[in-house]
Protein backbone atom coordinates (compact mmCIF):
# COMPACT_ATOMS: atom_id res chain seq x y z
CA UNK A 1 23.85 3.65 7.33
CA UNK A 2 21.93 4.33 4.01
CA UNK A 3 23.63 4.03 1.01
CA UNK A 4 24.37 6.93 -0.98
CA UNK A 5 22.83 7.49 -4.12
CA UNK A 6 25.25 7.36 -7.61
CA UNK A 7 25.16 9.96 -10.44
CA UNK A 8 26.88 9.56 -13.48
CA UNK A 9 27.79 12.75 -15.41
CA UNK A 10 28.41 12.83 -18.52
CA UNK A 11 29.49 16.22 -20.65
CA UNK A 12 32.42 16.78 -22.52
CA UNK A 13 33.52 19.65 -20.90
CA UNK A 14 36.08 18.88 -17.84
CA UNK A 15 35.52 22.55 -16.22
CA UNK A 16 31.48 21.51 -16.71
CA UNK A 17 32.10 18.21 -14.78
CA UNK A 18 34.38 19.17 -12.36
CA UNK A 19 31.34 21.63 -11.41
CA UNK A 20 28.98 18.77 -11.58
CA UNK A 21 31.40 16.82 -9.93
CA UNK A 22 31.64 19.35 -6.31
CA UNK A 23 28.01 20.37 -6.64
CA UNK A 24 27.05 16.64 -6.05
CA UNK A 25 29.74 15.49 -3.68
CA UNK A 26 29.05 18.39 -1.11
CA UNK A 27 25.22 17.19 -0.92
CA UNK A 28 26.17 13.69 -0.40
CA UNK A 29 25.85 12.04 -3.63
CA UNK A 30 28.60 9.36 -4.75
CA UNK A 31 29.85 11.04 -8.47
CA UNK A 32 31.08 8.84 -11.67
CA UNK A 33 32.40 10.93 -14.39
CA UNK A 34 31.97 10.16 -18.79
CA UNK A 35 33.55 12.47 -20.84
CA UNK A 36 31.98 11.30 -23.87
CA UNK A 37 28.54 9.26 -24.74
CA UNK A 38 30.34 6.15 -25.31
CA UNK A 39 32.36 5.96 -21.88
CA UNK A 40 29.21 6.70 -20.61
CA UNK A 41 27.69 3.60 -22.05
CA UNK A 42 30.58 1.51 -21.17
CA UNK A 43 30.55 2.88 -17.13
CA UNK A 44 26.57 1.86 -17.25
CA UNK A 45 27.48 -1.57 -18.67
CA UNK A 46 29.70 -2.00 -15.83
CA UNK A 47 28.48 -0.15 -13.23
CA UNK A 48 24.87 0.82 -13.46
CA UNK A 49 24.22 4.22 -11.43
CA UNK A 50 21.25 5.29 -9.41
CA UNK A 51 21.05 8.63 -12.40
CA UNK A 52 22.30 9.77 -14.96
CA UNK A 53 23.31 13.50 -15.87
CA UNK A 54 23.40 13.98 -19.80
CA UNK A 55 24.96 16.81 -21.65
CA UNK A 56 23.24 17.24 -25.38
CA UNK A 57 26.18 18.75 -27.57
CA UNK A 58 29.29 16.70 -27.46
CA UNK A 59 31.51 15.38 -30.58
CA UNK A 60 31.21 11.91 -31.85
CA UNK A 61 28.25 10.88 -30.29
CA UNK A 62 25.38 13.36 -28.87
CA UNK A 63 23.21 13.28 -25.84
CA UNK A 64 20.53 12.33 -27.60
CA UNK A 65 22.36 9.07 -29.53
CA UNK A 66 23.14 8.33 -26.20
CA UNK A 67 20.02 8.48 -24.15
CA UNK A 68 18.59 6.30 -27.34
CA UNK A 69 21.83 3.58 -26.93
CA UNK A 70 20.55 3.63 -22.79
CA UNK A 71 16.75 3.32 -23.50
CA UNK A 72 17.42 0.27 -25.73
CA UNK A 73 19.39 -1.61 -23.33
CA UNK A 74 17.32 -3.86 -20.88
CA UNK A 75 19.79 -2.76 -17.68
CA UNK A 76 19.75 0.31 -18.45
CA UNK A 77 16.41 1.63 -19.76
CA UNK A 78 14.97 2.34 -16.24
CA UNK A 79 17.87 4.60 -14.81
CA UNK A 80 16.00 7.95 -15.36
CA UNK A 81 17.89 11.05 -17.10
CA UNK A 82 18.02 14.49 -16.82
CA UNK A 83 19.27 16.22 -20.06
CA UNK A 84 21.65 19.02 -19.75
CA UNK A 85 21.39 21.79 -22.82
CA UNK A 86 22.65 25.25 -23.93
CA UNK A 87 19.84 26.34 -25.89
CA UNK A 88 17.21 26.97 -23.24
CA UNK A 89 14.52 27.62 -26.26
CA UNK A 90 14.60 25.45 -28.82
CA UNK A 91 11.33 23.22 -28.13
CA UNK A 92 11.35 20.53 -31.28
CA UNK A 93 14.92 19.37 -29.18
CA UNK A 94 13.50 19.46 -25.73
CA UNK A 95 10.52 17.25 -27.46
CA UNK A 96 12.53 14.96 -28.72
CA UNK A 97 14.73 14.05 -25.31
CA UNK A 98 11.52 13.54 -23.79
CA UNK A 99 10.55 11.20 -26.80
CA UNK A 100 13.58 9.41 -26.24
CA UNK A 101 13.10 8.95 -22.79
CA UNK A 102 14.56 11.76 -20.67
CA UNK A 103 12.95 12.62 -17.34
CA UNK A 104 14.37 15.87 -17.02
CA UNK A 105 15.31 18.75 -19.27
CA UNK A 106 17.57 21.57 -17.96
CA UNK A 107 19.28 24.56 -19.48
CA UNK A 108 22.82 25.85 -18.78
CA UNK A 109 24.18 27.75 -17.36
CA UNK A 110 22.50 25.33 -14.61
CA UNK A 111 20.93 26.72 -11.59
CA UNK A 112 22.47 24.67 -8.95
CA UNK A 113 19.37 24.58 -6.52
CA UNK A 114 16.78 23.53 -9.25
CA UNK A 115 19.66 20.75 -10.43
CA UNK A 116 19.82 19.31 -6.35
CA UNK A 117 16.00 19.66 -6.40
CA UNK A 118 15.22 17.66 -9.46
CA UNK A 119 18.21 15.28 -8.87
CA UNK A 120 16.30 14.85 -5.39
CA UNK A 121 12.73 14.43 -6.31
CA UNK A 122 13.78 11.78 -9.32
CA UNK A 123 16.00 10.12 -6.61
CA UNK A 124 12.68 9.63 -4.57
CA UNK A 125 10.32 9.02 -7.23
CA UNK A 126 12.08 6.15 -7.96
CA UNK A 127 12.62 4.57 -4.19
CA UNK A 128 9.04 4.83 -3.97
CA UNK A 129 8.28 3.12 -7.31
CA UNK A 130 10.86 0.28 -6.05
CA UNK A 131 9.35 0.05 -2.72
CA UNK A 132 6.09 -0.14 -4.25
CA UNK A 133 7.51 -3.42 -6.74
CA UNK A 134 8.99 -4.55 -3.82
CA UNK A 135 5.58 -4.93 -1.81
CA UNK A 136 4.17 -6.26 -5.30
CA UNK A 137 6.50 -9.04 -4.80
CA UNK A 138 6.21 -9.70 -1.26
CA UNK A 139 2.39 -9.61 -1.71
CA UNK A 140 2.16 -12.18 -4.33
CA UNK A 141 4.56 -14.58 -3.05
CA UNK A 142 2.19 -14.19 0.43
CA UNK A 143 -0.71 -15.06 -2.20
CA UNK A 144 0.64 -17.85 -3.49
CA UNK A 145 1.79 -19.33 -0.41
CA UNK A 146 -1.86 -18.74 1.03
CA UNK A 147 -3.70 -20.52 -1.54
CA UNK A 148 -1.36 -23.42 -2.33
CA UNK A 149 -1.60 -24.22 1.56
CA UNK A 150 -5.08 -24.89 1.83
CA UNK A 151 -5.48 -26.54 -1.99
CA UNK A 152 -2.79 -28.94 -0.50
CA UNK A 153 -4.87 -29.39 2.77
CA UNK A 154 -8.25 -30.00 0.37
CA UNK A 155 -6.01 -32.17 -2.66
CA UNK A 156 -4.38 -34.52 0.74
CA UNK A 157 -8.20 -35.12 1.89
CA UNK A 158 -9.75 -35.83 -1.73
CA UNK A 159 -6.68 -38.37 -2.22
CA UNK A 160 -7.28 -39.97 0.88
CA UNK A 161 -10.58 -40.31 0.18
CA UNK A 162 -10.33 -41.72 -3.35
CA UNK A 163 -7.61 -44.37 -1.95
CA UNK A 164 -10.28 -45.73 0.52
CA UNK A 165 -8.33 -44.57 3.69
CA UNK A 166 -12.25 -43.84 4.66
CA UNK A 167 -14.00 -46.57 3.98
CA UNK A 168 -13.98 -48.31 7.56
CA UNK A 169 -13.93 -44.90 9.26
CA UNK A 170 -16.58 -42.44 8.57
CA UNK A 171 -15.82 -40.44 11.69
CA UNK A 172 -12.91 -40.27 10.48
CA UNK A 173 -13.82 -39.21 7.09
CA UNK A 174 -15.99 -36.70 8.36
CA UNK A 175 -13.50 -34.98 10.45
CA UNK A 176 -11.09 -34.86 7.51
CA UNK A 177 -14.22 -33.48 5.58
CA UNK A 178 -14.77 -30.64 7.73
CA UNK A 179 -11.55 -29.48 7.63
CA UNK A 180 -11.31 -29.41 3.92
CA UNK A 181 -14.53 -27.55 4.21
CA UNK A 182 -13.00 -24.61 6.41
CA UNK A 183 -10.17 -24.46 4.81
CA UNK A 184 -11.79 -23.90 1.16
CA UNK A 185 -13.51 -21.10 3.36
CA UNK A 186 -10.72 -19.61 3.95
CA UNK A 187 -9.64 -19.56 0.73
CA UNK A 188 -12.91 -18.53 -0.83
CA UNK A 189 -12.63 -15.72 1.08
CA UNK A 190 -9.06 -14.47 0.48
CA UNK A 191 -9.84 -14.74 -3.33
CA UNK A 192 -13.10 -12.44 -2.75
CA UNK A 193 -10.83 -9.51 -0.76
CA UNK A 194 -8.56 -9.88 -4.01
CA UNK A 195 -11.71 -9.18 -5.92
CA UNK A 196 -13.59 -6.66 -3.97
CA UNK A 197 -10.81 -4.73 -3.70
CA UNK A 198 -10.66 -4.46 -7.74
CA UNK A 199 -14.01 -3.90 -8.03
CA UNK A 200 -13.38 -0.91 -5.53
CA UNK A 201 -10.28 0.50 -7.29
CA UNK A 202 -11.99 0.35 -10.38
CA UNK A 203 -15.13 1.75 -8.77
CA UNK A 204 -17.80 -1.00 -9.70
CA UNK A 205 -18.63 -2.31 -6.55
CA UNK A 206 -22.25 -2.07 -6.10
CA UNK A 207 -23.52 -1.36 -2.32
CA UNK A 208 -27.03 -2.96 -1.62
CA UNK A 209 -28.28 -0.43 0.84
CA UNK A 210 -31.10 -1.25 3.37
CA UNK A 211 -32.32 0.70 6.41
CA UNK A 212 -30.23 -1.08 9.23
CA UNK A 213 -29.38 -1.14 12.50
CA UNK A 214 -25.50 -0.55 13.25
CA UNK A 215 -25.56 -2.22 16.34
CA UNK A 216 -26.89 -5.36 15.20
CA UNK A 217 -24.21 -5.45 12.10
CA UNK A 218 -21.95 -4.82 14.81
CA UNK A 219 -22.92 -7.26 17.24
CA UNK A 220 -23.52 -10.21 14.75
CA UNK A 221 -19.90 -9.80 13.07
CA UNK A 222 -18.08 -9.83 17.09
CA UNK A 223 -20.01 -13.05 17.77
CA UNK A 224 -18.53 -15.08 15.09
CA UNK A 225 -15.25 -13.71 16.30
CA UNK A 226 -15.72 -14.53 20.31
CA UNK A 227 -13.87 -17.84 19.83
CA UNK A 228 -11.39 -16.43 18.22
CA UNK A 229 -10.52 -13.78 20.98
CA UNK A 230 -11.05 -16.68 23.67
CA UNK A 231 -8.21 -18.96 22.36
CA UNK A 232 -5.49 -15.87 22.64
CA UNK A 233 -6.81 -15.19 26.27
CA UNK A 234 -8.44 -11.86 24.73
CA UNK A 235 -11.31 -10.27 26.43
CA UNK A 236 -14.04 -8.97 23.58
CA UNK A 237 -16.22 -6.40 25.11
CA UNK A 238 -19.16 -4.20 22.91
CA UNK A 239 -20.46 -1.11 24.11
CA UNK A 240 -23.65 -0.73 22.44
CA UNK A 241 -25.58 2.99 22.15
CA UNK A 242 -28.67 2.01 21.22
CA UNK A 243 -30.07 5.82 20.78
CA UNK A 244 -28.37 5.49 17.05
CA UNK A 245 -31.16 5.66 14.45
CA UNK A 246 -31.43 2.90 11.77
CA UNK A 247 -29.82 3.97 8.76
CA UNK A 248 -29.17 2.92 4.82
CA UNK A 249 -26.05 0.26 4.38
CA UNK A 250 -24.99 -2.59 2.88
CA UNK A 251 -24.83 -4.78 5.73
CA UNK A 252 -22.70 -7.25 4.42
CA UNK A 253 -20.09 -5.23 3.38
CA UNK A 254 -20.27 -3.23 6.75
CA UNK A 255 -20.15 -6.69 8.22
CA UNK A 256 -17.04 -6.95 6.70
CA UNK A 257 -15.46 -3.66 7.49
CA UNK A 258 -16.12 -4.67 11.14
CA UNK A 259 -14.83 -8.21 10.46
CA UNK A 260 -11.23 -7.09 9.15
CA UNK A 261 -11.54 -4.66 12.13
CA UNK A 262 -11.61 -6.81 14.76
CA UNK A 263 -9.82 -10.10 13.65
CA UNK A 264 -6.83 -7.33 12.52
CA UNK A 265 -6.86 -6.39 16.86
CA UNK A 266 -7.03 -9.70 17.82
CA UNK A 267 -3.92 -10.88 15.49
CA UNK A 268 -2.01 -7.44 16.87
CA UNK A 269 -2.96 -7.90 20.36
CA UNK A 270 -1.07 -10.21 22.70
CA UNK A 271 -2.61 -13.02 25.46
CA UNK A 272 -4.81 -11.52 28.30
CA UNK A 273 -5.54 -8.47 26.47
CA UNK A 274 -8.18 -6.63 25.66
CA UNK A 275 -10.40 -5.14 22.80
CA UNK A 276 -13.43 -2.79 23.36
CA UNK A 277 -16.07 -2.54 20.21
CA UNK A 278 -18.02 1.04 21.00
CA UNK A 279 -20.69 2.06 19.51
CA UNK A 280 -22.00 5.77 19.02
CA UNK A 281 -23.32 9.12 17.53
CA UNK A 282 -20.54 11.64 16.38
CA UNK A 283 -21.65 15.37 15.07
CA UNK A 284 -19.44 16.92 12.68
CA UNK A 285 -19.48 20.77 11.79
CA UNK A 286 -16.77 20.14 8.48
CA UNK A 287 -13.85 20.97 10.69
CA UNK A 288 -12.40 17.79 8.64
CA UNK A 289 -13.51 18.32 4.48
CA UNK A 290 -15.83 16.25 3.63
CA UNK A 291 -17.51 15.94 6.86
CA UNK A 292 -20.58 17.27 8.14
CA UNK A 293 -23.62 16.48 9.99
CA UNK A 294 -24.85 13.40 12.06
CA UNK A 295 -22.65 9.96 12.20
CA UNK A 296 -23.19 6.41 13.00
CA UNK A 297 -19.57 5.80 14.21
CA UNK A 298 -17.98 2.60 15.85
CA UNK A 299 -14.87 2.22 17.82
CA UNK A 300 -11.89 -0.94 17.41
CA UNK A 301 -9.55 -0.52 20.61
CA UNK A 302 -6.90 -2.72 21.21
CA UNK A 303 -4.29 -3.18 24.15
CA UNK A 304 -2.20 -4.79 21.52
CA UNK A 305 1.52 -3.59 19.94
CA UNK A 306 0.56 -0.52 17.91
CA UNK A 307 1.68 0.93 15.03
CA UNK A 308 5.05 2.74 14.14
CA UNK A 309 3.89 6.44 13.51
CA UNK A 310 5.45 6.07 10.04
CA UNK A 311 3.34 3.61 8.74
CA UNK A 312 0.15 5.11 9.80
CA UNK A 313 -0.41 6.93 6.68
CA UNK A 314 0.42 4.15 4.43
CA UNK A 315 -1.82 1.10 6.53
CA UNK A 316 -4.75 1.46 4.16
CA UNK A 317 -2.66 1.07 1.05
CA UNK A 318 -3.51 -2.11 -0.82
CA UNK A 319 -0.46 -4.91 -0.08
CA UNK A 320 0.78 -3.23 3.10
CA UNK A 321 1.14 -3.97 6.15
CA UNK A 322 2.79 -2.09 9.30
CA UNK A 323 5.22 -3.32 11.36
CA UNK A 324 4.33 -4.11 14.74
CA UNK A 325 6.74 -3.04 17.75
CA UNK A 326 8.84 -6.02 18.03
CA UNK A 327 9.73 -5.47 14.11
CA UNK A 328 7.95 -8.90 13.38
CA UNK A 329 5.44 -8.94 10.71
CA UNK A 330 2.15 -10.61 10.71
CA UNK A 331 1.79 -12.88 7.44
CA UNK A 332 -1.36 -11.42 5.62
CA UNK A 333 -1.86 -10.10 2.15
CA UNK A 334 -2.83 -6.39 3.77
CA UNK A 335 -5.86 -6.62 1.60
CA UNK A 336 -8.05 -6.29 5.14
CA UNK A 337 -7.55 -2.77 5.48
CA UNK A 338 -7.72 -1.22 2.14
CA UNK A 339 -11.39 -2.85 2.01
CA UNK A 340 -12.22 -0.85 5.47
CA UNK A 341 -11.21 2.21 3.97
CA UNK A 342 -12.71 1.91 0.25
CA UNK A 343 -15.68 0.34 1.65
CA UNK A 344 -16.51 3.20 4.44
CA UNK A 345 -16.05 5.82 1.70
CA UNK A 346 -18.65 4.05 -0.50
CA UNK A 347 -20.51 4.40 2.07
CA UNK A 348 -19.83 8.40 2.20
CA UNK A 349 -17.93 7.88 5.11
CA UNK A 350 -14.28 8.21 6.89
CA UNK A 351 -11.75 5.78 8.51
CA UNK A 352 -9.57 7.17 11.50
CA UNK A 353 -6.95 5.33 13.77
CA UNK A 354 -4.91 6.23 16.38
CA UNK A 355 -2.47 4.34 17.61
CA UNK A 356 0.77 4.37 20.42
CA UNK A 357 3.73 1.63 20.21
CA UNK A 358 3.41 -0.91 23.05
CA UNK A 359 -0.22 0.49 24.42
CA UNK A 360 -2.67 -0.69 21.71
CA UNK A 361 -4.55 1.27 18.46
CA UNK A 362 -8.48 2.56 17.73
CA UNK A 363 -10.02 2.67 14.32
CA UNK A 364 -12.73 4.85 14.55
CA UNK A 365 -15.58 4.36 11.63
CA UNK A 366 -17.79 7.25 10.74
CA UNK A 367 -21.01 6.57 8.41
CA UNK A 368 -23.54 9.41 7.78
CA UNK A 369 -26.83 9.14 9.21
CA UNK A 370 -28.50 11.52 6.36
CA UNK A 371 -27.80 14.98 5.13
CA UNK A 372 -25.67 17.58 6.33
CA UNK A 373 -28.09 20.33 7.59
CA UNK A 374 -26.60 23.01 5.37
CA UNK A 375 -26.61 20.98 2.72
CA UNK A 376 -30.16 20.29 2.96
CA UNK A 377 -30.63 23.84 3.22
CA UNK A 378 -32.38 23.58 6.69
C-alpha cells in the first residue's frame, strides 16, 4: 500500500485549520496541525512532512519569518511551501515569499479545488525529482562498480607481471595479456557512452556523414555480435532489402545505434530464442510530426521478456532501465538507449518500439533518405 503523503498546516486561526484540516483528510492526505510559526518549526524538527501549508499574518512570528527559519535549515529547506494570504493583490509580498523560497502563493478565502490541485502537482513534482536522484544514485554506484572491476582485472595482470609470475610462461603471460586487453575495451567503451551522451545533451556531437549503404552498417555491426548470440543459444537472423538507396550517415555512430540495439535483445532474450534484424523502405505522409517522405528503416525483434507498458515511455531516458517481466534487472548504466535515440534524431530521424510482456520487443529505426517531397516543393 503506498504511503500517504503528510501536510503540515500552519495558520493561527483554529476555524482556518480545522478547514484545512477536513479538506485534506477527505482526499487522503495524512494532516499535522501548527498554530503558530514556531510550533511549526519545532513539528518539522521532529517530524519532517512531505508539505507544508503556510499562513502569512499570524502574531509573534509571520509566515514569512517562518518560511526564512525553514529555508535556512539543511532538513528542512527542500520541503516545498505553499503560502496562504488575505490580500490577494499586494505583489511586493507575493515577491518576496517567492524570494524566500515559497513554491506556491494562494489567496483566501481559498478555493478548495485549486488548493487539492496545487497540493497535488507539488506532491508529484517532487516524487519525480526524487525518483530522478534516486536513479542518479543507482547509476553511479553501477558506474563505479563497472570501472573498478575491470581496472582490478588490468592492476591483478600488471602486478603479476611486474612480480615475474611470467617469466617462465609466456603463454601464460599472453593469455593474461589478452584479457587485460578486452577488458580495458570494455571499459574504453563505457567511458565513451558516458561521453557521447554529453556531447549529445549538450548538442556538440559532430556526425561525419558519408553516402552509405544501410545494409552493410547493418550487417557488419550483427557479425561482431554472432558469438555473442551463439553462447545464449540465440538464433541471429538479418533480412536484408537491398532495393534501399545509399544514403548520407555517420556510419560509426549508426554502427553503434545498431550495436546497443542488438546486444540490448540478446541480454533481454532468454536461451533458444530468437532475434530477427530487418531491413527496409518506410514512406511517411506526416501522419506522425516530424515525419515525411522516404525512410531507410531497420527492425530489432526479440522473442525475449518485454517491457512493462509503463516504462516504455521512459526507456530512452539517460540512467534508466526497464524492468524485465520477472522484476529482475539487468546491471547496465542505461546509457545504450539514450544514444539510439539522440543519435537517430541527429540523424533527422525517429526511434519506435513495441513491445508485449513474456513475447519479445521491436525497435524500429527510421532515417530519411532525402527530402520530403513537399518540402522540396516537388
Amino acid at each position: 500500500m503506498e504511503e500517504r503523503s503528510r501536510i503540515l498546516a500552519v495558520d493561527d486561526a483554529p476555524d482556518n485549520l480545522i478547514l484545512l484540516d477536513k479538506l485534506l483528510k477527505r482526499q487522503g492526505f495524512e494532516v499535522i496541525n501548527a498554530g503558530s510559526g514556531r510550533e511549526c518549526l519545532s513539528k518539522v524538527a521532529t517530524d519532517p512532512p512531505d508539505l507544508i501549508l503556510l499562513d502569512v499574518a499570524m502574531p509573534e512570528m509571520d509566515g514569512f519569518e517562518t518560511l526564512k527559519h525553514l529555508k535556512e535549515n539543511e532538513l528542512s529547506k527542500v520541503i516545498p511551501v505553499i503560502i496562504l494570504t488575505a490580500n490577494s493583490k499586494d505583489a511586493g509580498s507575493i515577491e518576496h515569499g517567492f524570494s524566500l523560497g515559497a513554491d506556491e502563493y494562494l489567496t483566501k478565502p481559498i478555493d478548495q479545488e485549486e488548493l487539492i490541485a496545487r497540493v497535488r502537482s507539488i506532491l508529484r513534482a517532487v516524487k519525480a525529482e526524487h525518483e530522478i536522484e534516486q536513479v542518479k544514485a543507482d547509476f553511479q554506484s553501477m558506474l563505479v562498480h563497472d570501472l573498478r572491476s575491470p581496472l582490478s582485472v588490468i592492476t591483478g595482470v600488471l602486478e603479476l607481471g611486474v612480480n615475474g609470475e611470467f617469466d617462465q610462461n609466456p603463454v601464460e603471460m599472453k593469455e593474461f595479456m589478452n584479457n587485460a586487453l578486452n577488458t580495458s575495451q570494455k571499459m574504453l567503451g563505457l567511458i565513451n557512452d558516458i561521453l557521447d551522451v554529453a556531447k549529445l545533451e549538450a548538442g556538440k556531437l559532430e556526425l561525419n556523414k558519408q553516402p552509405n549503404d544501410l545494409n552493410a552498417v547493418v550487417s557488419s555491426a550483427v557479425a561482431r555480435l554472432k558469438i555473442l548470440a551463439r553462447e545464449k543459444g540465440i538464433t541471429l537472423t538479418v533480412e536484408e532489402d537491398h532495393d534501399i538507396p545509399v544514403i548520407e550517415l555517420d556510419s560509426g555512430k549508426m554502427d553503434q545505434v545498431v550495436t546497443n540495439l542488438v546486444t540490448n535483445a540478446i541480454k533481454f532474450t532468454p536461451k533458444d530464442g530468437k532475434i530477427t534484424i530487418r531491413t527496409y523502405m518506410k514512406h511517411f505522409d506526416h501522419e506522425i510530426p516530424g515525419l515525411g517522405g522516404d525512410y531507410a528503416a531497420f527492425d530489432v525483434e526479440d522473442s525475449g521478456v518485454g517491457i512493462p507498458s509503463d516504462d516504455i515511455p521512459m526507456i530512452f531516458d539517460r540512467y534508466r532501465q526497464a524492468r524485465n517481466s520477472r522484476t529482475a534487472v539487468q546491471k547496465g548504466t542505461g546509457l545504450g538507449l539514450t544514444i539510439v535515440k539522440r543519435v537517430t534524431e541527429t540523424h533527422g530521424g525517429k526511434v519506435f518500439v513495441e513491445s508485449s510482456l513474456g513475447k519479445g520487443t521491436k525497435f524500429t529505426v527510421v532515417i530519411p533518405v532525402g527530402k520530403d517531397e513537399a518540402e522540396s516543393g516537388s
